[in-house]
C-alpha atoms as a PDB file:
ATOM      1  CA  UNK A   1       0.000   0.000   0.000  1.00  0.00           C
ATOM      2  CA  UNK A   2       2.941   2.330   0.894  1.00  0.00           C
ATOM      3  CA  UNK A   3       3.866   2.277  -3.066  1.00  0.00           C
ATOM      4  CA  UNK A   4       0.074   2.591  -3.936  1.00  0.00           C
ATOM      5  CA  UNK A   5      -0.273   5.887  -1.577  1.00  0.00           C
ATOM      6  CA  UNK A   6       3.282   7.711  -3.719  1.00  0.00           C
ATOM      7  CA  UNK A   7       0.842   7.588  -6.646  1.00  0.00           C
ATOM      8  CA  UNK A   8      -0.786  11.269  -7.506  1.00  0.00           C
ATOM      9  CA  UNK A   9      -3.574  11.090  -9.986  1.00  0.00           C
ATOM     10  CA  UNK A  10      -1.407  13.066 -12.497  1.00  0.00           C
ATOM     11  CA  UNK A  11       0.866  10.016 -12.808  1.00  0.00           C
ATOM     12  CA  UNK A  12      -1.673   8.137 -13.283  1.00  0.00           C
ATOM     13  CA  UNK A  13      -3.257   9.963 -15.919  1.00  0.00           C
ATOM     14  CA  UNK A  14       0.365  10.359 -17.855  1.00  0.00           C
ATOM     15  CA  UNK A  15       0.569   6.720 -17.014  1.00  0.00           C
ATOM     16  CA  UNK A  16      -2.814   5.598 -18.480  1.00  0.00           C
ATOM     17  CA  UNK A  17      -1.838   8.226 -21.605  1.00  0.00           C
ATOM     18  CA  UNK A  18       1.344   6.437 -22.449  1.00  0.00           C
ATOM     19  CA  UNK A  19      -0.560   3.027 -22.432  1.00  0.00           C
ATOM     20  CA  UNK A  20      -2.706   4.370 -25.030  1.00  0.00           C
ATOM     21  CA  UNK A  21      -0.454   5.605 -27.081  1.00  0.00           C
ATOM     22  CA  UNK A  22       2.239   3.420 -27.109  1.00  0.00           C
ATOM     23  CA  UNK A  23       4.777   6.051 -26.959  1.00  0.00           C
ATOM     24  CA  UNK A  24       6.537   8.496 -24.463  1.00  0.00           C
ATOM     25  CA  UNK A  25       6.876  11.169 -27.804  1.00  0.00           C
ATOM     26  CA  UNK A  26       3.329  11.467 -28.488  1.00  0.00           C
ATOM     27  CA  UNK A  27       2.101  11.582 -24.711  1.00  0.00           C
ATOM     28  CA  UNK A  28       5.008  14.850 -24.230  1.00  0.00           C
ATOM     29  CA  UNK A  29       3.791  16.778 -27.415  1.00  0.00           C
ATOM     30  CA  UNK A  30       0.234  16.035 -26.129  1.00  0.00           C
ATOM     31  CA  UNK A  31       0.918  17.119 -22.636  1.00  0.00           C
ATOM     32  CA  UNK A  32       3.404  19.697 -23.488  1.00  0.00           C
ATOM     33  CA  UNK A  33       6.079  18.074 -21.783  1.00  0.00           C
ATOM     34  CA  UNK A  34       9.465  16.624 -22.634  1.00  0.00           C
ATOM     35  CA  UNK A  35       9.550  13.035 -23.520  1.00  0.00           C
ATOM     36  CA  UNK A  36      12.330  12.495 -20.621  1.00  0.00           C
ATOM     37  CA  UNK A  37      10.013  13.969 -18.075  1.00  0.00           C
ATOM     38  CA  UNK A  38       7.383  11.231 -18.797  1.00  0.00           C
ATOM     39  CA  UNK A  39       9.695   8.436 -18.681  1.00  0.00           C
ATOM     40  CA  UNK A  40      11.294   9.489 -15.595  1.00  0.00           C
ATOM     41  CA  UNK A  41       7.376   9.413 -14.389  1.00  0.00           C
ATOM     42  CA  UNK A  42       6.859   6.119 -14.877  1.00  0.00           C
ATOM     43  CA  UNK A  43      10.376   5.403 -13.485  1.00  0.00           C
ATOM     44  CA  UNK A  44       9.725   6.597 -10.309  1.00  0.00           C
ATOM     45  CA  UNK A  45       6.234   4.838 -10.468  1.00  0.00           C
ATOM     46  CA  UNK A  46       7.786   1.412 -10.527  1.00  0.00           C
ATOM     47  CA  UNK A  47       9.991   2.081  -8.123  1.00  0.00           C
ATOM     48  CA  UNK A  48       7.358   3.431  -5.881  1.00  0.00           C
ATOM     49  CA  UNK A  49       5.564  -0.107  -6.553  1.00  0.00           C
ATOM     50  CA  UNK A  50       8.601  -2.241  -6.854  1.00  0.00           C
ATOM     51  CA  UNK A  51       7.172  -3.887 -10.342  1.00  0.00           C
ATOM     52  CA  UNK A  52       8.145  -3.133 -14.560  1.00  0.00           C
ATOM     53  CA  UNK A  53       5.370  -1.486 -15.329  1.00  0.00           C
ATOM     54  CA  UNK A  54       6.628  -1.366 -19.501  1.00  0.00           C
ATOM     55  CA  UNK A  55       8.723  -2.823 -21.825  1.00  0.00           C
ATOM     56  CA  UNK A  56      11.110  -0.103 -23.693  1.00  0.00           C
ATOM     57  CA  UNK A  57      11.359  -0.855 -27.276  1.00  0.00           C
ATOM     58  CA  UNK A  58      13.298   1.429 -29.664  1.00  0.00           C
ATOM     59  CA  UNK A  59      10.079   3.371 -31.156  1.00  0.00           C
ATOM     60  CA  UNK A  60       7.125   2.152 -28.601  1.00  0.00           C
ATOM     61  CA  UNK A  61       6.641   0.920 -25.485  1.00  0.00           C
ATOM     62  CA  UNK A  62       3.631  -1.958 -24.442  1.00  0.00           C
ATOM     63  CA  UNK A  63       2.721  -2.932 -20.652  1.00  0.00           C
ATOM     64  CA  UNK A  64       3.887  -5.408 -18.783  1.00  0.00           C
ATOM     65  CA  UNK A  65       1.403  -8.122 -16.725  1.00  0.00           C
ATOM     66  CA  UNK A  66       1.754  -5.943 -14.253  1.00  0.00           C
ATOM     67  CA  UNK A  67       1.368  -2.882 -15.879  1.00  0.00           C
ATOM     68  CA  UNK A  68      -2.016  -3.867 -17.947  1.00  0.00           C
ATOM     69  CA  UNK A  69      -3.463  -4.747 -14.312  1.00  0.00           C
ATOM     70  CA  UNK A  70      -2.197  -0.955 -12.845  1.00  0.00           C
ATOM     71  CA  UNK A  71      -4.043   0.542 -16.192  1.00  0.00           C
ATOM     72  CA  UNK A  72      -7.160  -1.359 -15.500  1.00  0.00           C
ATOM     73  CA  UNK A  73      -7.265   0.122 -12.117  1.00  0.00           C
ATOM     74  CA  UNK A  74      -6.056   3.581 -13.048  1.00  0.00           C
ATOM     75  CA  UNK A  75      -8.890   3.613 -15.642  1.00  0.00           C
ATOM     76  CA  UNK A  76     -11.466   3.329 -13.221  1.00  0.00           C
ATOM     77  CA  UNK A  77     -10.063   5.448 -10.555  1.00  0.00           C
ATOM     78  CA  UNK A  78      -9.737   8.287 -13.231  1.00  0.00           C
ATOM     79  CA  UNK A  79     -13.359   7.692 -14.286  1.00  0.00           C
ATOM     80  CA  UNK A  80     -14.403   8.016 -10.387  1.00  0.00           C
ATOM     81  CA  UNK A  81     -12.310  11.334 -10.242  1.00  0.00           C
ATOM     82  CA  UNK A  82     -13.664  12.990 -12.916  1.00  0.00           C
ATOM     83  CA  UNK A  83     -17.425  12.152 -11.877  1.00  0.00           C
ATOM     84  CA  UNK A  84     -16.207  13.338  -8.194  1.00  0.00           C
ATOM     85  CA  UNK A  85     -14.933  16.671 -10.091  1.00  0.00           C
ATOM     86  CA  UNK A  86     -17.985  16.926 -12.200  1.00  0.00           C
ATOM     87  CA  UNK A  87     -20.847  16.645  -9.277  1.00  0.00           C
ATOM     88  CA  UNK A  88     -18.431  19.659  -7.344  1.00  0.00           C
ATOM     89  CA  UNK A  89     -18.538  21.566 -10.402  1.00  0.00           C
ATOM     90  CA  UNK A  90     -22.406  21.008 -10.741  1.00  0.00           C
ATOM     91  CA  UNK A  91     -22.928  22.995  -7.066  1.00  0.00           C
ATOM     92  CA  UNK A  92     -21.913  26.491  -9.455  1.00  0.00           C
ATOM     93  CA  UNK A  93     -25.151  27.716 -11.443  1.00  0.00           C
ATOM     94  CA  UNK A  94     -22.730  28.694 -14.220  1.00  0.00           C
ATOM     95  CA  UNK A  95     -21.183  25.821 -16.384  1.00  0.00           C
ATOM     96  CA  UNK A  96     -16.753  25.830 -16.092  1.00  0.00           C
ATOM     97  CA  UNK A  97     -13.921  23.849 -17.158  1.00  0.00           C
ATOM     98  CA  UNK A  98     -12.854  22.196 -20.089  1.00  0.00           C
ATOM     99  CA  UNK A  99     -14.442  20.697 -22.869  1.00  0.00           C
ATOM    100  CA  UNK A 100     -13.265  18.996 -25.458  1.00  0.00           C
ATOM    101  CA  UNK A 101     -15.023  18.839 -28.893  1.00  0.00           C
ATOM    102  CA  UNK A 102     -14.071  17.206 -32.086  1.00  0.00           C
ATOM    103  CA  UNK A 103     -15.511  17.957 -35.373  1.00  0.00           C
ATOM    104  CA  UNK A 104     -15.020  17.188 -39.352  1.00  0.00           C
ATOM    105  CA  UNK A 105     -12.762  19.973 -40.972  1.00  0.00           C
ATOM    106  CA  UNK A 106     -15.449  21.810 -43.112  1.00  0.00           C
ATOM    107  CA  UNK A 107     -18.157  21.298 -41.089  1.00  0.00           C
ATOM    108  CA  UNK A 108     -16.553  23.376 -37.913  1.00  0.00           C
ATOM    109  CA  UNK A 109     -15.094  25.936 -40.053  1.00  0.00           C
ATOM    110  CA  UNK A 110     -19.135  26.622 -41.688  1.00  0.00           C
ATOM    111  CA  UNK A 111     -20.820  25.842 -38.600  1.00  0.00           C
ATOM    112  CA  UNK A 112     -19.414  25.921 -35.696  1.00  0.00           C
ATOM    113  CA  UNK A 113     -16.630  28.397 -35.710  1.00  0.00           C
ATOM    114  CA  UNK A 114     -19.166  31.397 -36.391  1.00  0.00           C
ATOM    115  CA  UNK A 115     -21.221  30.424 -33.022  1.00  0.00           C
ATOM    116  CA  UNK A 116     -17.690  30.405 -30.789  1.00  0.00           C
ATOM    117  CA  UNK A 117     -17.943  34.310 -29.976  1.00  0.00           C
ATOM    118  CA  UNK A 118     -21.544  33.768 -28.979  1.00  0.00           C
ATOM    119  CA  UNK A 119     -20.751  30.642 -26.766  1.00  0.00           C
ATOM    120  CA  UNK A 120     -17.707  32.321 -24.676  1.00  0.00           C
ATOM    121  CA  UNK A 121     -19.507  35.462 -24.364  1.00  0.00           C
ATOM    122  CA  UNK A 122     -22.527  33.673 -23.106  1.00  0.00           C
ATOM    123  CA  UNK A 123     -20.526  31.101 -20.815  1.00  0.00           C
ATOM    124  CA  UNK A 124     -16.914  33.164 -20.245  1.00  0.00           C
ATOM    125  CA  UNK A 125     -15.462  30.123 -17.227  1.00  0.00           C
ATOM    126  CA  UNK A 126     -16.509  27.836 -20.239  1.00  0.00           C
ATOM    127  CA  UNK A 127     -12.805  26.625 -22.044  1.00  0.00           C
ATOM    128  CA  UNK A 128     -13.087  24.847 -24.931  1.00  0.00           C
ATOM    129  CA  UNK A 129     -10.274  22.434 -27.034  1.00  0.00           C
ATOM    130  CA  UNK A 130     -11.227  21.790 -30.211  1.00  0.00           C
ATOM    131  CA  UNK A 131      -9.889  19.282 -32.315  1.00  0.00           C
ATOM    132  CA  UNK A 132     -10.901  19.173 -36.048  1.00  0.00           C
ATOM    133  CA  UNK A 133     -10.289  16.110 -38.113  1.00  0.00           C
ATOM    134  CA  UNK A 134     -11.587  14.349 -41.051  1.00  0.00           C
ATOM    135  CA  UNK A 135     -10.267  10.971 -39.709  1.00  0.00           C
ATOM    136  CA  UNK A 136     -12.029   8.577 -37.307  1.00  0.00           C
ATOM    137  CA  UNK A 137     -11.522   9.503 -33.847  1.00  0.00           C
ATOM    138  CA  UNK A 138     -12.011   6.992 -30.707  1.00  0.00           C
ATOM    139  CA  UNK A 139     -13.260   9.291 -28.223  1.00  0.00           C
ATOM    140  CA  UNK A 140     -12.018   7.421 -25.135  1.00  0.00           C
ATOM    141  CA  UNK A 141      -8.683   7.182 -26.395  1.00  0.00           C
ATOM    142  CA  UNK A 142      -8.238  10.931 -27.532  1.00  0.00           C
ATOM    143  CA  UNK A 143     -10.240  12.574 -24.631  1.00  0.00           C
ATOM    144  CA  UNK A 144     -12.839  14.038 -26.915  1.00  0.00           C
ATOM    145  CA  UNK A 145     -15.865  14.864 -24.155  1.00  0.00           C
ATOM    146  CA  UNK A 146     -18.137  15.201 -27.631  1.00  0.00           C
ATOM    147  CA  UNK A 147     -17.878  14.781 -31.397  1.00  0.00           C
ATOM    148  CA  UNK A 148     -19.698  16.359 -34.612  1.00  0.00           C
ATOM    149  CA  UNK A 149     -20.214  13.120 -36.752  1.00  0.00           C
ATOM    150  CA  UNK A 150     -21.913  12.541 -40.436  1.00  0.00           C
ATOM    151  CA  UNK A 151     -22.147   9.594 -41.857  1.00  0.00           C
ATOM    152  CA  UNK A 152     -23.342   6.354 -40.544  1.00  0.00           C
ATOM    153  CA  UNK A 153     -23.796   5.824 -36.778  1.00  0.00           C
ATOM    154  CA  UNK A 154     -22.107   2.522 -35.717  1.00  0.00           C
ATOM    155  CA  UNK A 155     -20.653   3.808 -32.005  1.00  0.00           C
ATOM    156  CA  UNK A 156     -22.857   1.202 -30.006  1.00  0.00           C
ATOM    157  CA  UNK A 157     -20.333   2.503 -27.079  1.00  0.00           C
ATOM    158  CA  UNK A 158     -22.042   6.277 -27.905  1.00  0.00           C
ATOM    159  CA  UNK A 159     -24.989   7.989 -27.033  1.00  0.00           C
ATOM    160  CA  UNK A 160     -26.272  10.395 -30.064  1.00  0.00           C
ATOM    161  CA  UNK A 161     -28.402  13.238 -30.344  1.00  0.00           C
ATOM    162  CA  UNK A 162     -29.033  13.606 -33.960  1.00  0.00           C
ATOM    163  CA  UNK A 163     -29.320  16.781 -35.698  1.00  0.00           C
ATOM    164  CA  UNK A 164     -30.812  16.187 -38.784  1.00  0.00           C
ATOM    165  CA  UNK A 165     -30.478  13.844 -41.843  1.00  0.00           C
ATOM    166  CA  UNK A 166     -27.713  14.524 -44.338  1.00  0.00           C
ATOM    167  CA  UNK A 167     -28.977  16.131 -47.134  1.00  0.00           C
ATOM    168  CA  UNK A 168     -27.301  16.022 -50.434  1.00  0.00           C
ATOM    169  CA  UNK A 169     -28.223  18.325 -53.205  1.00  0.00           C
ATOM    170  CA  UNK A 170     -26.993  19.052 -56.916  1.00  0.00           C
ATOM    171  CA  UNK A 171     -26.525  22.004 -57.872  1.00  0.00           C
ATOM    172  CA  UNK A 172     -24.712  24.143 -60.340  1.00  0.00           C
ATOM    173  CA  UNK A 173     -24.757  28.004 -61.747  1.00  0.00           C
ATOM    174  CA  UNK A 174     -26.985  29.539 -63.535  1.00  0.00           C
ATOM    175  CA  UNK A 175     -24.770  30.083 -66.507  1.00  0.00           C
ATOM    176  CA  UNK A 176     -23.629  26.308 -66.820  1.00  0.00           C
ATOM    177  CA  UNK A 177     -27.286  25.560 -66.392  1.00  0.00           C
ATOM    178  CA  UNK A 178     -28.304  28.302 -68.938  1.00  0.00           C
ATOM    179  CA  UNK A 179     -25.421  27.314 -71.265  1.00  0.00           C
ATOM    180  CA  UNK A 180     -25.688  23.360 -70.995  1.00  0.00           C
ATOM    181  CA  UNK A 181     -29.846  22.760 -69.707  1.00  0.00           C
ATOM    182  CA  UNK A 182     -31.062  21.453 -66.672  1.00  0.00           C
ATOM    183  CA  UNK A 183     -31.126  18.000 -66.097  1.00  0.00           C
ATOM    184  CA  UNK A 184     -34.553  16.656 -64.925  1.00  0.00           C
ATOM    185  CA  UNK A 185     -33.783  12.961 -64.276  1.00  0.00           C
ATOM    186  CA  UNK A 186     -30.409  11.070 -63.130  1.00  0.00           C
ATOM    187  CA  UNK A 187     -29.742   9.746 -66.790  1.00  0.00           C
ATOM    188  CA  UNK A 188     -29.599  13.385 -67.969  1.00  0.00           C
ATOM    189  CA  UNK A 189     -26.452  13.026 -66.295  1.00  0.00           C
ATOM    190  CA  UNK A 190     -24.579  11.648 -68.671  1.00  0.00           C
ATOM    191  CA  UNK A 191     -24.809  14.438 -71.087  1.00  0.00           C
ATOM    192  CA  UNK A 192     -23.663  17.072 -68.393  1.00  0.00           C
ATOM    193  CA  UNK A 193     -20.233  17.742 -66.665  1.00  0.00           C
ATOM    194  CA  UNK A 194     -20.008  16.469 -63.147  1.00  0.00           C
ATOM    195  CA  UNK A 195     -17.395  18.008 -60.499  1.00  0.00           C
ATOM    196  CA  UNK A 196     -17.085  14.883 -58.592  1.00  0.00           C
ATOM    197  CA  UNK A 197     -14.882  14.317 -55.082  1.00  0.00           C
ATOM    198  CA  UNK A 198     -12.252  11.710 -55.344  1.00  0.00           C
ATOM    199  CA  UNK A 199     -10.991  10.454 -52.151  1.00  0.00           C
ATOM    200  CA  UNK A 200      -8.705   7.854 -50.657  1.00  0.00           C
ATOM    201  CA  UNK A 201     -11.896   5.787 -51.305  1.00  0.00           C
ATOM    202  CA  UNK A 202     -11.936   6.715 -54.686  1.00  0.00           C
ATOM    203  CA  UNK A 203     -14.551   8.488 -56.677  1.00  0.00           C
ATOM    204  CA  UNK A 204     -17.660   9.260 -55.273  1.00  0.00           C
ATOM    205  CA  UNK A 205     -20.763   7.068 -56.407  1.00  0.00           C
ATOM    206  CA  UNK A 206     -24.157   9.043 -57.139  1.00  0.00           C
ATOM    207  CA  UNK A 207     -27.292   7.691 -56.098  1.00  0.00           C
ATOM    208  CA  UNK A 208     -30.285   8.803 -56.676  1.00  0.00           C
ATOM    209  CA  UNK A 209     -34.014   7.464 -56.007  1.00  0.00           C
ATOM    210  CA  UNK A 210     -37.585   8.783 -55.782  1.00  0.00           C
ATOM    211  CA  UNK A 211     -38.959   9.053 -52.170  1.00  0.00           C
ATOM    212  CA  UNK A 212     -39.793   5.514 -50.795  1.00  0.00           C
ATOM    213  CA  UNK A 213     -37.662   3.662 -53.634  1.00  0.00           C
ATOM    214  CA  UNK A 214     -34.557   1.675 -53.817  1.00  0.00           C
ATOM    215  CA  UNK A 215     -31.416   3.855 -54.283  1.00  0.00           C
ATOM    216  CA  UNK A 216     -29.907   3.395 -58.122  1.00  0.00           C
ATOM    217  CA  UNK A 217     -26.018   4.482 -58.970  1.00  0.00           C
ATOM    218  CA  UNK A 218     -25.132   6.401 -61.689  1.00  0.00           C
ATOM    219  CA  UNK A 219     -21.312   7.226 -63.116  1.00  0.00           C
ATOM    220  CA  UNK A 220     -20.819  10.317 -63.819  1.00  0.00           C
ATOM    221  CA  UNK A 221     -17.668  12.510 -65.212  1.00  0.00           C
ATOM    222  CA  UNK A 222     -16.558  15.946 -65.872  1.00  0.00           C
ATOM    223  CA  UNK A 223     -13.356  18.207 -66.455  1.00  0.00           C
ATOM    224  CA  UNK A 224     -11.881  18.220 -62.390  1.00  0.00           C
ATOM    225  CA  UNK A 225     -12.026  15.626 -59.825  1.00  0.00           C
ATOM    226  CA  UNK A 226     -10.703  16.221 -56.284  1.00  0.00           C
ATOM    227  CA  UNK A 227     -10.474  15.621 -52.603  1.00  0.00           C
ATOM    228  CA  UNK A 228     -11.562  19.656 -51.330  1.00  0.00           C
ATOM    229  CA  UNK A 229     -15.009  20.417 -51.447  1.00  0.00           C
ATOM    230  CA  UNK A 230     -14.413  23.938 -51.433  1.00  0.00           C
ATOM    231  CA  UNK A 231     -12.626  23.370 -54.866  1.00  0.00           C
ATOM    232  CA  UNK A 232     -15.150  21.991 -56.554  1.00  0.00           C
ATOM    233  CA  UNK A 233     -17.717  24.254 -55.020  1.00  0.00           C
ATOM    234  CA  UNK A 234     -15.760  26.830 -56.600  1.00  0.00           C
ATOM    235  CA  UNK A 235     -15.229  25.273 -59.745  1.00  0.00           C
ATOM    236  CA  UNK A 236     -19.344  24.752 -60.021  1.00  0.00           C
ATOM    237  CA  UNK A 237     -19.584  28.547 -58.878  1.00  0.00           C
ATOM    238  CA  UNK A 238     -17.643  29.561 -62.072  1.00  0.00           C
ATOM    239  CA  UNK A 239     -19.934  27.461 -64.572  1.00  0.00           C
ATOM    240  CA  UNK A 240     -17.850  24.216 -64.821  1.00  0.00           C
ATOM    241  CA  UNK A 241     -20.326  21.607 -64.044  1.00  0.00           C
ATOM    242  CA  UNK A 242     -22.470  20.312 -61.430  1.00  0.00           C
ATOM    243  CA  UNK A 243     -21.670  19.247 -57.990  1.00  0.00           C
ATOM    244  CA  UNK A 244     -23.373  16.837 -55.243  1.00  0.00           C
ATOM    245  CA  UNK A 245     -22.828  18.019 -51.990  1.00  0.00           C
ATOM    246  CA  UNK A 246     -24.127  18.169 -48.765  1.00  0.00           C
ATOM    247  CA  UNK A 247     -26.615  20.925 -47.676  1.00  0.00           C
ATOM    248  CA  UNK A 248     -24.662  22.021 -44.788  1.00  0.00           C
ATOM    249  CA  UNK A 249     -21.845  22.658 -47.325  1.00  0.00           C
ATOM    250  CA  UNK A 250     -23.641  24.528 -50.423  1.00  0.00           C
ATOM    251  CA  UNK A 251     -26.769  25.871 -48.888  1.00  0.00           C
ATOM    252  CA  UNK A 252     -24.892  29.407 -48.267  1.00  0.00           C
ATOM    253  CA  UNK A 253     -24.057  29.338 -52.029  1.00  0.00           C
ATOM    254  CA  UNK A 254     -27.672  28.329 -52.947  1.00  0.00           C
ATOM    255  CA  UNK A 255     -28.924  31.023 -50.382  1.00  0.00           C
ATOM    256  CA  UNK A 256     -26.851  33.333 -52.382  1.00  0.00           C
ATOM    257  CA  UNK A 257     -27.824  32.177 -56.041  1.00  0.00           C
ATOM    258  CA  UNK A 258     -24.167  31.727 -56.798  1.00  0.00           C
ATOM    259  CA  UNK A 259     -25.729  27.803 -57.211  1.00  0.00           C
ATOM    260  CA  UNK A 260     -29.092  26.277 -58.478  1.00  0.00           C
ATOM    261  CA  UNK A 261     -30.552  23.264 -57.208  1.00  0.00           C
ATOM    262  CA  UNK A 262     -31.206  20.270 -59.718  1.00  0.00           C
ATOM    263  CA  UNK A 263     -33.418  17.268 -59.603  1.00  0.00           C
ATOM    264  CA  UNK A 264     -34.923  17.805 -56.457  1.00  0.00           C
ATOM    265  CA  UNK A 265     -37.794  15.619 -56.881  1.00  0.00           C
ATOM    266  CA  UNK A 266     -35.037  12.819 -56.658  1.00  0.00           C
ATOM    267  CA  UNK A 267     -33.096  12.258 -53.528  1.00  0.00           C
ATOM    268  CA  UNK A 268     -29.436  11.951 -53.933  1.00  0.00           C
ATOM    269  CA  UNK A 269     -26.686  10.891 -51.661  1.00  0.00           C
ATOM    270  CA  UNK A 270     -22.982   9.334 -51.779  1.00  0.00           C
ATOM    271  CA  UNK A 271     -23.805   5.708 -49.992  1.00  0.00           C
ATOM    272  CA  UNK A 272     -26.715   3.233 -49.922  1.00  0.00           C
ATOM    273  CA  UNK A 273     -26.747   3.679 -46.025  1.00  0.00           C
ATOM    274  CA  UNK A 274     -28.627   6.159 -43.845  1.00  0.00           C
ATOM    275  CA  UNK A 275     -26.618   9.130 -43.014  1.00  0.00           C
ATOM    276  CA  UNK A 276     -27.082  11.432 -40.063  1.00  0.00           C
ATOM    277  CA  UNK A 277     -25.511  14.970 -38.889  1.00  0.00           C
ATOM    278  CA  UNK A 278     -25.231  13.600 -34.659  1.00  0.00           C
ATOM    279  CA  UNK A 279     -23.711  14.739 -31.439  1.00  0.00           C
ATOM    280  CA  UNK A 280     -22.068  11.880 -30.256  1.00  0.00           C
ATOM    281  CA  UNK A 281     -20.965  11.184 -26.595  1.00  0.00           C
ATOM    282  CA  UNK A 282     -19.270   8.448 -24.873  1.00  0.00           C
ATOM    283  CA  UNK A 283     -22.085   5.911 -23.140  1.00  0.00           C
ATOM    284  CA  UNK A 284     -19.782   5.100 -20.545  1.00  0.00           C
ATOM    285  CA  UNK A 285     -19.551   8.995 -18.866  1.00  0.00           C
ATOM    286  CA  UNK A 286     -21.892  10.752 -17.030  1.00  0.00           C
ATOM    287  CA  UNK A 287     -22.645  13.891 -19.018  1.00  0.00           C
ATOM    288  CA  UNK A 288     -21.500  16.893 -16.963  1.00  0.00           C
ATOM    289  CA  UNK A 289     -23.179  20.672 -16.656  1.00  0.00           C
ATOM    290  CA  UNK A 290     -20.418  21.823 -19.183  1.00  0.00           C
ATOM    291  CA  UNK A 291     -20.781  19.115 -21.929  1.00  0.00           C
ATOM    292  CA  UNK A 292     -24.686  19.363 -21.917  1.00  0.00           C
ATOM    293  CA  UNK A 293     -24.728  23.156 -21.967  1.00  0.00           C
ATOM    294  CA  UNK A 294     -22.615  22.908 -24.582  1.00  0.00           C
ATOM    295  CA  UNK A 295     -24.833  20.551 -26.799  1.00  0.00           C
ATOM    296  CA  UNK A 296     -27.988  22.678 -25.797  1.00  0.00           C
ATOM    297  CA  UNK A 297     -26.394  25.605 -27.200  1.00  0.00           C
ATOM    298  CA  UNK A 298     -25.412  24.312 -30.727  1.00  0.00           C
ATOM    299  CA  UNK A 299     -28.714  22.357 -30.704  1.00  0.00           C
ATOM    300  CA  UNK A 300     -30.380  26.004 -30.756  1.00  0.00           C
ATOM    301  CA  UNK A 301     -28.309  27.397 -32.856  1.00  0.00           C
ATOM    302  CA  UNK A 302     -28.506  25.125 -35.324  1.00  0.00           C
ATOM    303  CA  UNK A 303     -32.350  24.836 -34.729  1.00  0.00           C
ATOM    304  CA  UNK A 304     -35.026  22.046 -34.884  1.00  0.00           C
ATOM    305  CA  UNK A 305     -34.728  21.989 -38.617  1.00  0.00           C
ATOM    306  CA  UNK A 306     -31.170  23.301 -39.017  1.00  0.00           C
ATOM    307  CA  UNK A 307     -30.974  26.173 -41.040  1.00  0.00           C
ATOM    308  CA  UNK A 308     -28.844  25.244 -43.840  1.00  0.00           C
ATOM    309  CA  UNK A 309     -32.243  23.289 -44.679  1.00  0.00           C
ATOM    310  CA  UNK A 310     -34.434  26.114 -44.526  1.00  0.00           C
END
């Protein structure tokens, strides 16, 4: 117990960090710390305890028996911290502390970004870490207290408050659309220029359908392919073809008339599953004052039907 009781919770935490990470380097440029200063951390924890808590290889480091058991502990005492923190902070009327978000790229720069003046102003002991990333993020393992997903929503480990349904739309200018016609069914397609995205995935697939139907692909191809949406959005702006997109990406440019709508007795979208615009949370936490006052606030600033749908 007298090696148990030399443990602070900061230790822990760094300890816990490094487990998940696999790596001294990455914990120290997380933490802003040098990568010697975590090591010698978990030195002096194994010396406290009198067990290898690691094995040291060249790039990485991995537990030990020992160390494994000491994470699966640390875990839960960390867990029972932070709900012990969270219930003191609940005793202040006004919501404080940190909160972590993470969000795709485009979608924080449009829509979040413009609310973050509002948010501080409104809750100023409110501090906020956001992390924007197009990649898949495990929440537990980065920290993230919420995340800003679309797509799919497979996180059984998550609870969700959905937003609204992704909404594709094609669109283009009114001079390609004056200069080349409208299309006024999918297989008009093929006789127009299409801006599609091209990904790591490859090309993006069209599908279209009436309401209630099954979902039908259709190729389509144009003068530019490419992996920013911006750049095509662009390209489409200055009368080079048409673009599918979601609504939370071109509705300010179809607000503005810079774009024109097409085919909207279809619905379109880039996969044969359901897509959703969700808050996500990890299942596994209790939701604190801060994180919920900060998913109240985007939920009414984005509105009941969001208005990039309106």
């Amino acid at each position: 117990m007298h090696g148990l009781n030399e443990l602070g919770f900061k230790a822990l935490r760094l300890f816990v960090a490094v487990l998940d990470h696999g790596s001294f380097s990455e914990v120290a440029r997380r933490e802003g710390l040098a990568p010697s200063s975590i090591s010698r951390q978990i030195q002096l924890m194994e010396q406290a305890l009198n067990q290898q808590l690691l094995y040291r290889h060249t790039r990485a480091v991995s537990p030990t028996e020992a160390g494994r058991l000491l994470g699966h502990h640390a875990r839960l005492l960390l867990v029972q911290l932070e709900e012990a923190e969270q219930a003191l902070q609940e005793q202040h009327s006004e919501p404080a502390g940190l909160v972590r978000i993470n969000a795709p790229v485009v979608f924080g720069q449009r829509h979040l970004t413009p609310w973050l003046g509002s948010l501080c102003e409104r809750y100023p002991k409110l501090q906020l870490d956001i992390q924007q990333t197009d990649s898949y993020v495990d929440p537990l393992q980065e920290g993230a207290d919420l995340l800003f997903r679309i797509g799919p929503l497979h996180d059984s480990g998550m609870q969700a408050r959905i937003l609204a349904p992704h909404r594709f739309q094609i669109a283009a200018s009114p001079a390609y659309l004056a200069r080349c016609g409208t299309p006024l069914k999918p297989q008009d397609l093929a006789n127009h220029q299409c801006l599609a995205y091209k990904g790591v995935a490859g090309q993006q697939r069209w599908f279209f359908r009436r309401p209630g139907q099954a979902w039908t692909p259709y190729s389509v191809k144009g003068p530019i392919t490419g992996n920013h949406a911006d750049t095509l959005t662009q390209a489409a702006e200055q009368g080079l073809g048409l673009v599918m997109f979601p609504s939370w990406l071109i509705g300010e440019a179809v607000r503005n008339g810079t774009l024109v709508p097409v085919l909207r007795d279809y619905e379109a979208s880039n996969s044969l599953e359901p897509q959703q615009i969700a808050i996500l949370w990890p299942g596994s936490r209790r939701l604190s004052v801060k994180v919920r006052t900060v998913i109240d606030f985007f939920l009414q600033c984005f509105g009941e039907v969001p208005y990039w749908d309106r």
